[in-house]
C-alpha atoms as a PDB file:
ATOM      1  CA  UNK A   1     113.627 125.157  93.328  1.00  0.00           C
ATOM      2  CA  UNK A   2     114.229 123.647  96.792  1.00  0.00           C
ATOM      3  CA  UNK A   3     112.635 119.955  95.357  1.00  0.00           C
ATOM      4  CA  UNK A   4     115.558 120.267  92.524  1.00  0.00           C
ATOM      5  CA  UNK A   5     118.200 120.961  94.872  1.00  0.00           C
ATOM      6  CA  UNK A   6     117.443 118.695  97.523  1.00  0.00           C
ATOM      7  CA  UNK A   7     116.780 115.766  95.287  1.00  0.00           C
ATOM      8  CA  UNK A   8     119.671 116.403  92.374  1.00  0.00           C
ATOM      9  CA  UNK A   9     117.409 117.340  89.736  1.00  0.00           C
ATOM     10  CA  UNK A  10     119.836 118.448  86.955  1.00  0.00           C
ATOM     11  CA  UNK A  11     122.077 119.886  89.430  1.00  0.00           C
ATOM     12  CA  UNK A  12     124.387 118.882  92.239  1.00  0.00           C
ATOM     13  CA  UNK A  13     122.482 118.416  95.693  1.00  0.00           C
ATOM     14  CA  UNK A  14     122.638 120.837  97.583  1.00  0.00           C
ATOM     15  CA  UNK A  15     120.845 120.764 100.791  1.00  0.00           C
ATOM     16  CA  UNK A  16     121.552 124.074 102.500  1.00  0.00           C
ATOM     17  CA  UNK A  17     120.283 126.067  98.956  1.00  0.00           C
ATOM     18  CA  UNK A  18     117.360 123.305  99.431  1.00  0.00           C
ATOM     19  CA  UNK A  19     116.384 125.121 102.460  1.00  0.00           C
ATOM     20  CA  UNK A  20     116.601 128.276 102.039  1.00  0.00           C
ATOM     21  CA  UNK A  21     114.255 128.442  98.938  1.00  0.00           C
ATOM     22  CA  UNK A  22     111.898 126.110 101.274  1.00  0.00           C
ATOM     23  CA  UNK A  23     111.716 128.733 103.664  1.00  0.00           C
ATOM     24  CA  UNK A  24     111.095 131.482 101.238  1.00  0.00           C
ATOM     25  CA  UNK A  25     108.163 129.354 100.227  1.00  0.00           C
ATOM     26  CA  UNK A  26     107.269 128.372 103.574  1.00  0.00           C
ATOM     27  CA  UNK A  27     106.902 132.150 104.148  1.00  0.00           C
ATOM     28  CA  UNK A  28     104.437 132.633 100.977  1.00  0.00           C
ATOM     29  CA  UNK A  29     101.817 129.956 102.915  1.00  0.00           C
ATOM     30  CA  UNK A  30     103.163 126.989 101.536  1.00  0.00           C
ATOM     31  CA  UNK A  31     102.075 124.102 104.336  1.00  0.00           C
ATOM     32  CA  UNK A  32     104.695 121.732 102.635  1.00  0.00           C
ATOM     33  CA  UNK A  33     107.283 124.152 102.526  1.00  0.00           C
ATOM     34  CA  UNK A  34     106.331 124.942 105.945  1.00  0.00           C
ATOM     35  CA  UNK A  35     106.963 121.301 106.821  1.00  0.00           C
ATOM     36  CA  UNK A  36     109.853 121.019 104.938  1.00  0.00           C
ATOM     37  CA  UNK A  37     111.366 124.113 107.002  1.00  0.00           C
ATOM     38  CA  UNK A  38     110.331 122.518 110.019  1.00  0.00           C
ATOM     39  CA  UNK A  39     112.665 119.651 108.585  1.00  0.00           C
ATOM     40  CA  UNK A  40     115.578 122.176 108.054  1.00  0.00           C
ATOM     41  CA  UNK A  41     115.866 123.595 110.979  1.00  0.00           C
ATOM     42  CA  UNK A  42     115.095 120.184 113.169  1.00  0.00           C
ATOM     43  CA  UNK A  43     118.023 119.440 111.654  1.00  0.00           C
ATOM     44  CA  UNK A  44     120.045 122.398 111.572  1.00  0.00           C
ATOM     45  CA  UNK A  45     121.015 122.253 107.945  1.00  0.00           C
ATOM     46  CA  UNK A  46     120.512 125.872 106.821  1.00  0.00           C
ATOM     47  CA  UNK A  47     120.753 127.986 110.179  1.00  0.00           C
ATOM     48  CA  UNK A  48     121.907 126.299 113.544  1.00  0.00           C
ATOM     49  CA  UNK A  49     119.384 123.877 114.970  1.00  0.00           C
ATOM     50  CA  UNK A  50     116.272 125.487 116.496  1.00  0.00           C
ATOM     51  CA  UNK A  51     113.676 123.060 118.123  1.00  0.00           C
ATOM     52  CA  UNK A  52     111.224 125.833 119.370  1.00  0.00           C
ATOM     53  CA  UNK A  53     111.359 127.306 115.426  1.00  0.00           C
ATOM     54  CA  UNK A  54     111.039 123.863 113.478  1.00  0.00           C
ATOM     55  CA  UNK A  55     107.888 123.653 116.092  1.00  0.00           C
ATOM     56  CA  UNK A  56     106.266 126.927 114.901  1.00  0.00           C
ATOM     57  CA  UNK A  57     106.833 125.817 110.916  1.00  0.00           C
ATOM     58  CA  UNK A  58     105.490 122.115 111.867  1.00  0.00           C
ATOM     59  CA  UNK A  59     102.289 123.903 113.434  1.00  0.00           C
ATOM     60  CA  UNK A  60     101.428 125.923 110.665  1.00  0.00           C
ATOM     61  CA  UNK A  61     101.767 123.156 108.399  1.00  0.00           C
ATOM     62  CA  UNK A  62      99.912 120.991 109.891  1.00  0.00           C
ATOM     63  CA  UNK A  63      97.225 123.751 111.117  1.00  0.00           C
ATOM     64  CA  UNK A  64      97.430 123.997 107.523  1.00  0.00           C
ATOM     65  CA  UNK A  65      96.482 120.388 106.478  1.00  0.00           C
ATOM     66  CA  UNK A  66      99.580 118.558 106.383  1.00  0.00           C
ATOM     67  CA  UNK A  67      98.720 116.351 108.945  1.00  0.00           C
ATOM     68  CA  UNK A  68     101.771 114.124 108.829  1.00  0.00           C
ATOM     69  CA  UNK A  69     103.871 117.239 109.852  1.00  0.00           C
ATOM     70  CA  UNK A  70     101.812 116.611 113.636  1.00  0.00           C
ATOM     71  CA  UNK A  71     104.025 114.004 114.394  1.00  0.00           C
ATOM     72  CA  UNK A  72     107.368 115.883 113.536  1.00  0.00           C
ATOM     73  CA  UNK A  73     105.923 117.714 116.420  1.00  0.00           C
ATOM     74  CA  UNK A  74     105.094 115.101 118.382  1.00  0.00           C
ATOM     75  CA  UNK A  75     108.816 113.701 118.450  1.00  0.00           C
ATOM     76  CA  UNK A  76     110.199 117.217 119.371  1.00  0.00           C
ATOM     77  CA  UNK A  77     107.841 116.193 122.569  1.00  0.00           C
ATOM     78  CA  UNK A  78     109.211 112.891 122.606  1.00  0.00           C
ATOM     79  CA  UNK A  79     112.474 113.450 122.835  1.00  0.00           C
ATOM     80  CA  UNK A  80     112.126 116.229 124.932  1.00  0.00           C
ATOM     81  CA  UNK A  81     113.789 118.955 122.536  1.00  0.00           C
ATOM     82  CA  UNK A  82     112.727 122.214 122.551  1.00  0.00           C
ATOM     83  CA  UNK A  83     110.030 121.317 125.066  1.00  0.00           C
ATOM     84  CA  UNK A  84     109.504 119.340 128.436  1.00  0.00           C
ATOM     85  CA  UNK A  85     109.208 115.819 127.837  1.00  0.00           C
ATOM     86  CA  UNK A  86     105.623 114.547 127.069  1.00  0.00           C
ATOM     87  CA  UNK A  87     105.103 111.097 125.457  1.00  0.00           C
ATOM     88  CA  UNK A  88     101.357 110.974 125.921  1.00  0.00           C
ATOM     89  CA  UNK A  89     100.808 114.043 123.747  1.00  0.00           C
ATOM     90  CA  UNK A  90     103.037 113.096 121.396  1.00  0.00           C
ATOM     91  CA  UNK A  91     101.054 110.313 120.331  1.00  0.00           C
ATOM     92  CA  UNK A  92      97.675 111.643 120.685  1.00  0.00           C
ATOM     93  CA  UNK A  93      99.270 114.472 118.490  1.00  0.00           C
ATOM     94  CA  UNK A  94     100.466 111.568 115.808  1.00  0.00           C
ATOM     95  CA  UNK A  95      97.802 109.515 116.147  1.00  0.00           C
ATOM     96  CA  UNK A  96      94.943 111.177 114.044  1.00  0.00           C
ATOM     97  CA  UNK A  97      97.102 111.087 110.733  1.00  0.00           C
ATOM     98  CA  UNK A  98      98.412 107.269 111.301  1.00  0.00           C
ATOM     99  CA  UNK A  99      94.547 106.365 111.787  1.00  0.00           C
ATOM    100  CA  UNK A 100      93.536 108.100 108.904  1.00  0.00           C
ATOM    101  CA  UNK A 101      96.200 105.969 106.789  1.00  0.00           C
ATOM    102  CA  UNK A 102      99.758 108.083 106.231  1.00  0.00           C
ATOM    103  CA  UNK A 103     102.066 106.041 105.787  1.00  0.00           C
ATOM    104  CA  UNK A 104     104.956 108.259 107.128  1.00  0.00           C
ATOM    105  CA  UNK A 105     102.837 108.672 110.429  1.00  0.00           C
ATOM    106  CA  UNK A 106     101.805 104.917 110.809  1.00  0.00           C
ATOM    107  CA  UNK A 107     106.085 104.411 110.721  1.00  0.00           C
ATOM    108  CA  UNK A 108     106.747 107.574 113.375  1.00  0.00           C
ATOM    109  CA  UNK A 109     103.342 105.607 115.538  1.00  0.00           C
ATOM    110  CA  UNK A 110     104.999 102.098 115.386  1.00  0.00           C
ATOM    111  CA  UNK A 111     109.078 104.014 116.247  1.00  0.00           C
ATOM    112  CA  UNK A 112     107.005 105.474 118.765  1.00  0.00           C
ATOM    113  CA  UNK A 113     106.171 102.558 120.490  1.00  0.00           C
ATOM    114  CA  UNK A 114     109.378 100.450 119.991  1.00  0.00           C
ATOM    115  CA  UNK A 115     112.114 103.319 120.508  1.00  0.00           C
ATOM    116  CA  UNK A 116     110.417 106.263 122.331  1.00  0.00           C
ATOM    117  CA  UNK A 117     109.931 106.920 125.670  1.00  0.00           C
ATOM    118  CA  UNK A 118     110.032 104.303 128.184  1.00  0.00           C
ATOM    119  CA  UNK A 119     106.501 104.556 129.661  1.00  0.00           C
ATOM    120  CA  UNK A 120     104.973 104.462 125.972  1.00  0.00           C
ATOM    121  CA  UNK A 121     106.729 101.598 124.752  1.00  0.00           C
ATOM    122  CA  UNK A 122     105.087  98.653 123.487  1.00  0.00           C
ATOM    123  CA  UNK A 123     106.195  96.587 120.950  1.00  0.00           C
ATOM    124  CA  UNK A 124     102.612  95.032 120.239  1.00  0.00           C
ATOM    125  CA  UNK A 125     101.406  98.011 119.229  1.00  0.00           C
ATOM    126  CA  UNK A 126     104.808  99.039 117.463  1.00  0.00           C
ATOM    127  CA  UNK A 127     104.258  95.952 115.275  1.00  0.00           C
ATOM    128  CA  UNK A 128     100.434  96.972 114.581  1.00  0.00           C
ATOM    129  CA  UNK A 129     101.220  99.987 113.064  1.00  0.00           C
ATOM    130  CA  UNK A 130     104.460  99.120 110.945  1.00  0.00           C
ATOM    131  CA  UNK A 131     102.579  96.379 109.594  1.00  0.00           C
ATOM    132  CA  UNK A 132      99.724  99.058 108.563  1.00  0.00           C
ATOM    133  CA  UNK A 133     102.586 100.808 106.827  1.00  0.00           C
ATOM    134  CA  UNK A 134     103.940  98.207 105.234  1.00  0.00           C
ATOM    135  CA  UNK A 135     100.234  97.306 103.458  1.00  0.00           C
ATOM    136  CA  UNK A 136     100.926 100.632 102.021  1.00  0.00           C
ATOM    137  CA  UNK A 137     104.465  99.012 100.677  1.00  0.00           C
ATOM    138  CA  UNK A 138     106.155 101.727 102.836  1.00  0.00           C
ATOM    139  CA  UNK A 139     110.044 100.255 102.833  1.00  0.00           C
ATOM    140  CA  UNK A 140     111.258 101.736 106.174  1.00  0.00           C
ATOM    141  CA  UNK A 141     108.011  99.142 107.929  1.00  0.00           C
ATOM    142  CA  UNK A 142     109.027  96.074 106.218  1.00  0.00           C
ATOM    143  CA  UNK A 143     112.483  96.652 107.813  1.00  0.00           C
ATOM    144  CA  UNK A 144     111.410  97.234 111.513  1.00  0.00           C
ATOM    145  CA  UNK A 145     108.928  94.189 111.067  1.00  0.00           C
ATOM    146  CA  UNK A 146     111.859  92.444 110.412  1.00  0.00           C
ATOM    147  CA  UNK A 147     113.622  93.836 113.690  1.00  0.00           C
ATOM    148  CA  UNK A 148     110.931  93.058 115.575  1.00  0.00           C
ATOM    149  CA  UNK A 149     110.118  89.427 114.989  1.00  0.00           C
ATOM    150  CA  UNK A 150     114.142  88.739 115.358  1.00  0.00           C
ATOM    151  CA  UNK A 151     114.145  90.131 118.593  1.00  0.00           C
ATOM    152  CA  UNK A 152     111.037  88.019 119.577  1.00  0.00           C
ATOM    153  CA  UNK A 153     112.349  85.088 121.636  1.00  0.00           C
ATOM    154  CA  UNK A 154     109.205  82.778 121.676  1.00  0.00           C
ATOM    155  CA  UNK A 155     109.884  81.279 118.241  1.00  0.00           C
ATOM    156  CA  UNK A 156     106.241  82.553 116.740  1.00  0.00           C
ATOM    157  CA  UNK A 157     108.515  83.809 113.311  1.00  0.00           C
ATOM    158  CA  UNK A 158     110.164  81.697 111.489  1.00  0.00           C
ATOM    159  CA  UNK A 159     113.504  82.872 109.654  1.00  0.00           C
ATOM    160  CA  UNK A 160     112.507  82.316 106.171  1.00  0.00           C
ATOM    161  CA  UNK A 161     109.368  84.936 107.155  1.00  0.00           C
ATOM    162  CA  UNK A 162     112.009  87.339 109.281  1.00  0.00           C
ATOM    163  CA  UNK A 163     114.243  86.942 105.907  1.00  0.00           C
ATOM    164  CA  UNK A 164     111.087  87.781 103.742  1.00  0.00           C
ATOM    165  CA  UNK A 165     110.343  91.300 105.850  1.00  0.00           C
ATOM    166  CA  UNK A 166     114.263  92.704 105.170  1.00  0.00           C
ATOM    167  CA  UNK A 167     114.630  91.614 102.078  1.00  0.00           C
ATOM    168  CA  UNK A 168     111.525  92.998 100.588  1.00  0.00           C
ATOM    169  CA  UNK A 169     112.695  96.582 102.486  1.00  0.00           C
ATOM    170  CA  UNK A 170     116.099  95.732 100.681  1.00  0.00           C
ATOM    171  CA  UNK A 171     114.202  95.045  97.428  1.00  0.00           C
ATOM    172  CA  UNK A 172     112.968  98.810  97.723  1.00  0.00           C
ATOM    173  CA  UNK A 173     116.421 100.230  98.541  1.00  0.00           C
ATOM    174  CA  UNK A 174     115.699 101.066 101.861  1.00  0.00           C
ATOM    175  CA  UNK A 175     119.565 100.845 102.626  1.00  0.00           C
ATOM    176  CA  UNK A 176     119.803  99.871 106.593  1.00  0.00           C
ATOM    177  CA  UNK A 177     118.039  96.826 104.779  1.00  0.00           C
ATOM    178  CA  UNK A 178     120.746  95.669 102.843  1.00  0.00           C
ATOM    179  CA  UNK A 179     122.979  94.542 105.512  1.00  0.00           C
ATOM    180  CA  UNK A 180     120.247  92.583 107.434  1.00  0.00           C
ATOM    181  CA  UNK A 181     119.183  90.842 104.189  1.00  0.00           C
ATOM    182  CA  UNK A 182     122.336  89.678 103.297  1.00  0.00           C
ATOM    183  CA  UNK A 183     122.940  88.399 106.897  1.00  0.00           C
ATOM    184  CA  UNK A 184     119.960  86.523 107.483  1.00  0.00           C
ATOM    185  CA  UNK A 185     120.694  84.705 104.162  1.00  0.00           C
ATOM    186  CA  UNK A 186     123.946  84.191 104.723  1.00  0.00           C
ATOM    187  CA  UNK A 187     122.793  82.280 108.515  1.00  0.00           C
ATOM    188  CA  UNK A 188     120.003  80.524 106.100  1.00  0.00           C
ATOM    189  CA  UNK A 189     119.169  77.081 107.048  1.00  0.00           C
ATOM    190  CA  UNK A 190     121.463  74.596 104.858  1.00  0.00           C
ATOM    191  CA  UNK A 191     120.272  72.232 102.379  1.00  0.00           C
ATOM    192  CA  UNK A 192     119.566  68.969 104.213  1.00  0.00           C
ATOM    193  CA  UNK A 193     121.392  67.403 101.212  1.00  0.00           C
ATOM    194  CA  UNK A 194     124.454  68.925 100.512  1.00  0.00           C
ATOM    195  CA  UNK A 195     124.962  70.387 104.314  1.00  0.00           C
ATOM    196  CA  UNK A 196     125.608  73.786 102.542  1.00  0.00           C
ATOM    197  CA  UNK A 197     123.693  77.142 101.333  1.00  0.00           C
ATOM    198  CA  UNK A 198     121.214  76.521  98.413  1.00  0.00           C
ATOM    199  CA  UNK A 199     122.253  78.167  95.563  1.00  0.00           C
ATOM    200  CA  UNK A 200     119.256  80.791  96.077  1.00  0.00           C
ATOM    201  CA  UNK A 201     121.106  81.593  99.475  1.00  0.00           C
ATOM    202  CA  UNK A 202     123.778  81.650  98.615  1.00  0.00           C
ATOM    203  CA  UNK A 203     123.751  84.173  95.310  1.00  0.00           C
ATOM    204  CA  UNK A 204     121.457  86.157  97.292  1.00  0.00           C
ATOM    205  CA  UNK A 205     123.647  86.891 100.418  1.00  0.00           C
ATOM    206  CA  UNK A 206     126.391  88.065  98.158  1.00  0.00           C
ATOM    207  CA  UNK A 207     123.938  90.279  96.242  1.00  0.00           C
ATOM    208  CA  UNK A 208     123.027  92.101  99.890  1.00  0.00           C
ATOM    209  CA  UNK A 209     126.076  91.686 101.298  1.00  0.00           C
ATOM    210  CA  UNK A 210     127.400  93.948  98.204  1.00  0.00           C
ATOM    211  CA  UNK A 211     125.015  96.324  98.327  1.00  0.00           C
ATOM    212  CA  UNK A 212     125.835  97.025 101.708  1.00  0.00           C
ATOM    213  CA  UNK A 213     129.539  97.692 100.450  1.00  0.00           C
ATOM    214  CA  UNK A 214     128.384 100.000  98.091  1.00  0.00           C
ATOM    215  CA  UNK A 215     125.522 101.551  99.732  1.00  0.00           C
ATOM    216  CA  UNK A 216     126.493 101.777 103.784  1.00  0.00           C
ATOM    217  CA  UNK A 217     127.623 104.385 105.755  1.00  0.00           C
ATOM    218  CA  UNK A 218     128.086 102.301 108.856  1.00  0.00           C
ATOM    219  CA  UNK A 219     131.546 100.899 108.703  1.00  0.00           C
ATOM    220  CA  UNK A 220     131.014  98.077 111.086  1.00  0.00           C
ATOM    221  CA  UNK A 221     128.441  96.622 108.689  1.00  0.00           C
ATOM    222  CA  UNK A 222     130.604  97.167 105.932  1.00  0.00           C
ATOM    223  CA  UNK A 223     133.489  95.223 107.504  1.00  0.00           C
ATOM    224  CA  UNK A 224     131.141  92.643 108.880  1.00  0.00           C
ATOM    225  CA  UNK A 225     130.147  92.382 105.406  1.00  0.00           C
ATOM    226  CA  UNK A 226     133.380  92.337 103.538  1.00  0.00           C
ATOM    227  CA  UNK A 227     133.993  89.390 106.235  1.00  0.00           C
ATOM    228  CA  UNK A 228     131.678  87.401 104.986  1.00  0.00           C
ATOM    229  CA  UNK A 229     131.668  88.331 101.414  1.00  0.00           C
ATOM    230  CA  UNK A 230     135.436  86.222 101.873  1.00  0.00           C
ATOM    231  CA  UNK A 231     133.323  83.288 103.064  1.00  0.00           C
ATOM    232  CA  UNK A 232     131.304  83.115 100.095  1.00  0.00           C
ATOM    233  CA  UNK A 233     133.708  83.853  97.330  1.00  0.00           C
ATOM    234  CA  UNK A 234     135.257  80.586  98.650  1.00  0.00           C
ATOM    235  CA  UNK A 235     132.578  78.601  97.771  1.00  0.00           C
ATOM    236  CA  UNK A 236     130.458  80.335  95.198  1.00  0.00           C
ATOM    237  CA  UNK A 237     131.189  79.514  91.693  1.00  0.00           C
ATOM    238  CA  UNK A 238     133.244  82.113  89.849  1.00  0.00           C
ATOM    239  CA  UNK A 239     130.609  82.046  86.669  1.00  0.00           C
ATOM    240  CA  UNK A 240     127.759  83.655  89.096  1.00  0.00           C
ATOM    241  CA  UNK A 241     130.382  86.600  89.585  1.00  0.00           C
ATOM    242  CA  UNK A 242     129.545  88.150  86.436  1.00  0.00           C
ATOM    243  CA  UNK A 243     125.361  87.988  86.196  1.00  0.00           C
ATOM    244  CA  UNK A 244     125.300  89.118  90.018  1.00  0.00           C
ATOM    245  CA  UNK A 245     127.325  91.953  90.022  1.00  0.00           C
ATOM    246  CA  UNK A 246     125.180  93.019  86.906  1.00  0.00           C
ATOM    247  CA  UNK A 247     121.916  92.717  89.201  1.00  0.00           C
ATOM    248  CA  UNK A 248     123.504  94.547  91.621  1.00  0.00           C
ATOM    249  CA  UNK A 249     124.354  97.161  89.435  1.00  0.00           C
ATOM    250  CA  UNK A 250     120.590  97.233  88.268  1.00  0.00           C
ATOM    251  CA  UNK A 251     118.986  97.453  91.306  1.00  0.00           C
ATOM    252  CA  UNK A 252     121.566 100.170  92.712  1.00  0.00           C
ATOM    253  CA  UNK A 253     120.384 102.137  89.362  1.00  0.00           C
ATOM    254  CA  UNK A 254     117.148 101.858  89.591  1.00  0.00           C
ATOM    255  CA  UNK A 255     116.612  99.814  86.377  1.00  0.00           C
END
């Protein structure tokens, strides 16, 4: 019951009813209800937000089996909420289910390294383990890859490969992806020929660029993207209009 009201399943999403039916299954032993009420009150969706009580639901979980739910705990440590500050046991509390291949602890391992504590950070070993994730074709990794090698200043990634990393976490709907996609094709290397966008580039920065419209909740990106949606509708033939907005429309319903 709380899977079909967090997730819409034939009725309106609901995430406060989502959690409260996770927590009466959390109660009956369930270690990924128990996780998932962790989750709810991390975030203070059903009751006010409670650090030390997500804690207790993300130990039994994962004292359960539900290893992943280990480094739920570990950022609690991280971020120093709930709990004194502790970096170094957060990650040797994370580590064991990114090493034994989760995918959702691999991507907490590599934010670990590139956006947690000071003294932990590493972007080396950030890059190792999104790039473990994204073998598993884990969205959210293809996306910080793509971070990552943009913010490298020594040239070793080319922009066709940085554009290849967001646009393949676009390609899976990871959303943040959409407006970095569309971006980094837009800033594509012209044509030596015709001094302009390829075709290729072109079509697909306005396919990003709208899906960021449509899909972002950060209103700089969204003017940003509106910006240079202008740019391109002053170049880009009219008949594209009609075949891209219908691939937009595809990929936005999943078809």
């Amino acid at each position: 019951m709380g899977l079909f009201y967090q997730n819409g399943w034939g009725r309106k999403i609901d995430p406060v009813i989502a959690c409260r039916w996770f927590e009466q299954a959390a109660q009956g032993g369930i270690p990924v209800a128990q996780h998932l009420t962790g989750v709810c009150f991390d975030e203070g969706i059903h009751h006010p937000e409670n650090s030390v009580t997500a804690a207790h639901w993300f130990r039994k979980a994962a004292q359960a089996g539900h290893l992943y739910s280990y480094c739920h705990l570990a950022n609690l440590l991280m971020t120093g909420r709930g709990f004194p500050k502790d970096p170094v046991k957060a990650l040797e509390l994370c580590h064991p289910a990114a090493q034994q291949g989760s995918p959702p602890a691999q991507l907490w391992m590599g934010k670990f390294y590139l956006q947690g504590d000071p003294a932990i950070r590493n972007k080396q070993e950030a890059y190792r383990w999104f790039a473990a994730a994204a073998r598993k074709q884990a969205p959210e990794a293809f996306y910080y890859l793509g971070l990552i090698m943009q913010s490298d200043s020594s040239g070793k990634h080319a922009p066709p490969e940085i554009r290849q990393m967001f646009e393949q976490a676009a390609a899976f709907k990871y959303v943040p992806a959409y407006f970095q996609a569309g971006k980094h094709f837009y800033d594509a290397e012209p044509d030596p020929e015709t001094g302009q966008l390829s075709a290729e580039h072109l079509a697909k920065a306005y396919l990003w660029l709208s899906a960021t419209i449509q899909q972002s909740q950060d209103s700089e990106e969204i003017s940003v993207a509106k910006s240079l949606l202008q740019q391109i509708l002053a170049v880009m033939p009219e008949t594209w209009l009609a075949e891209l907005d219908q691939k937009i429309a595809r990929h936005l319903q999943g078809n």
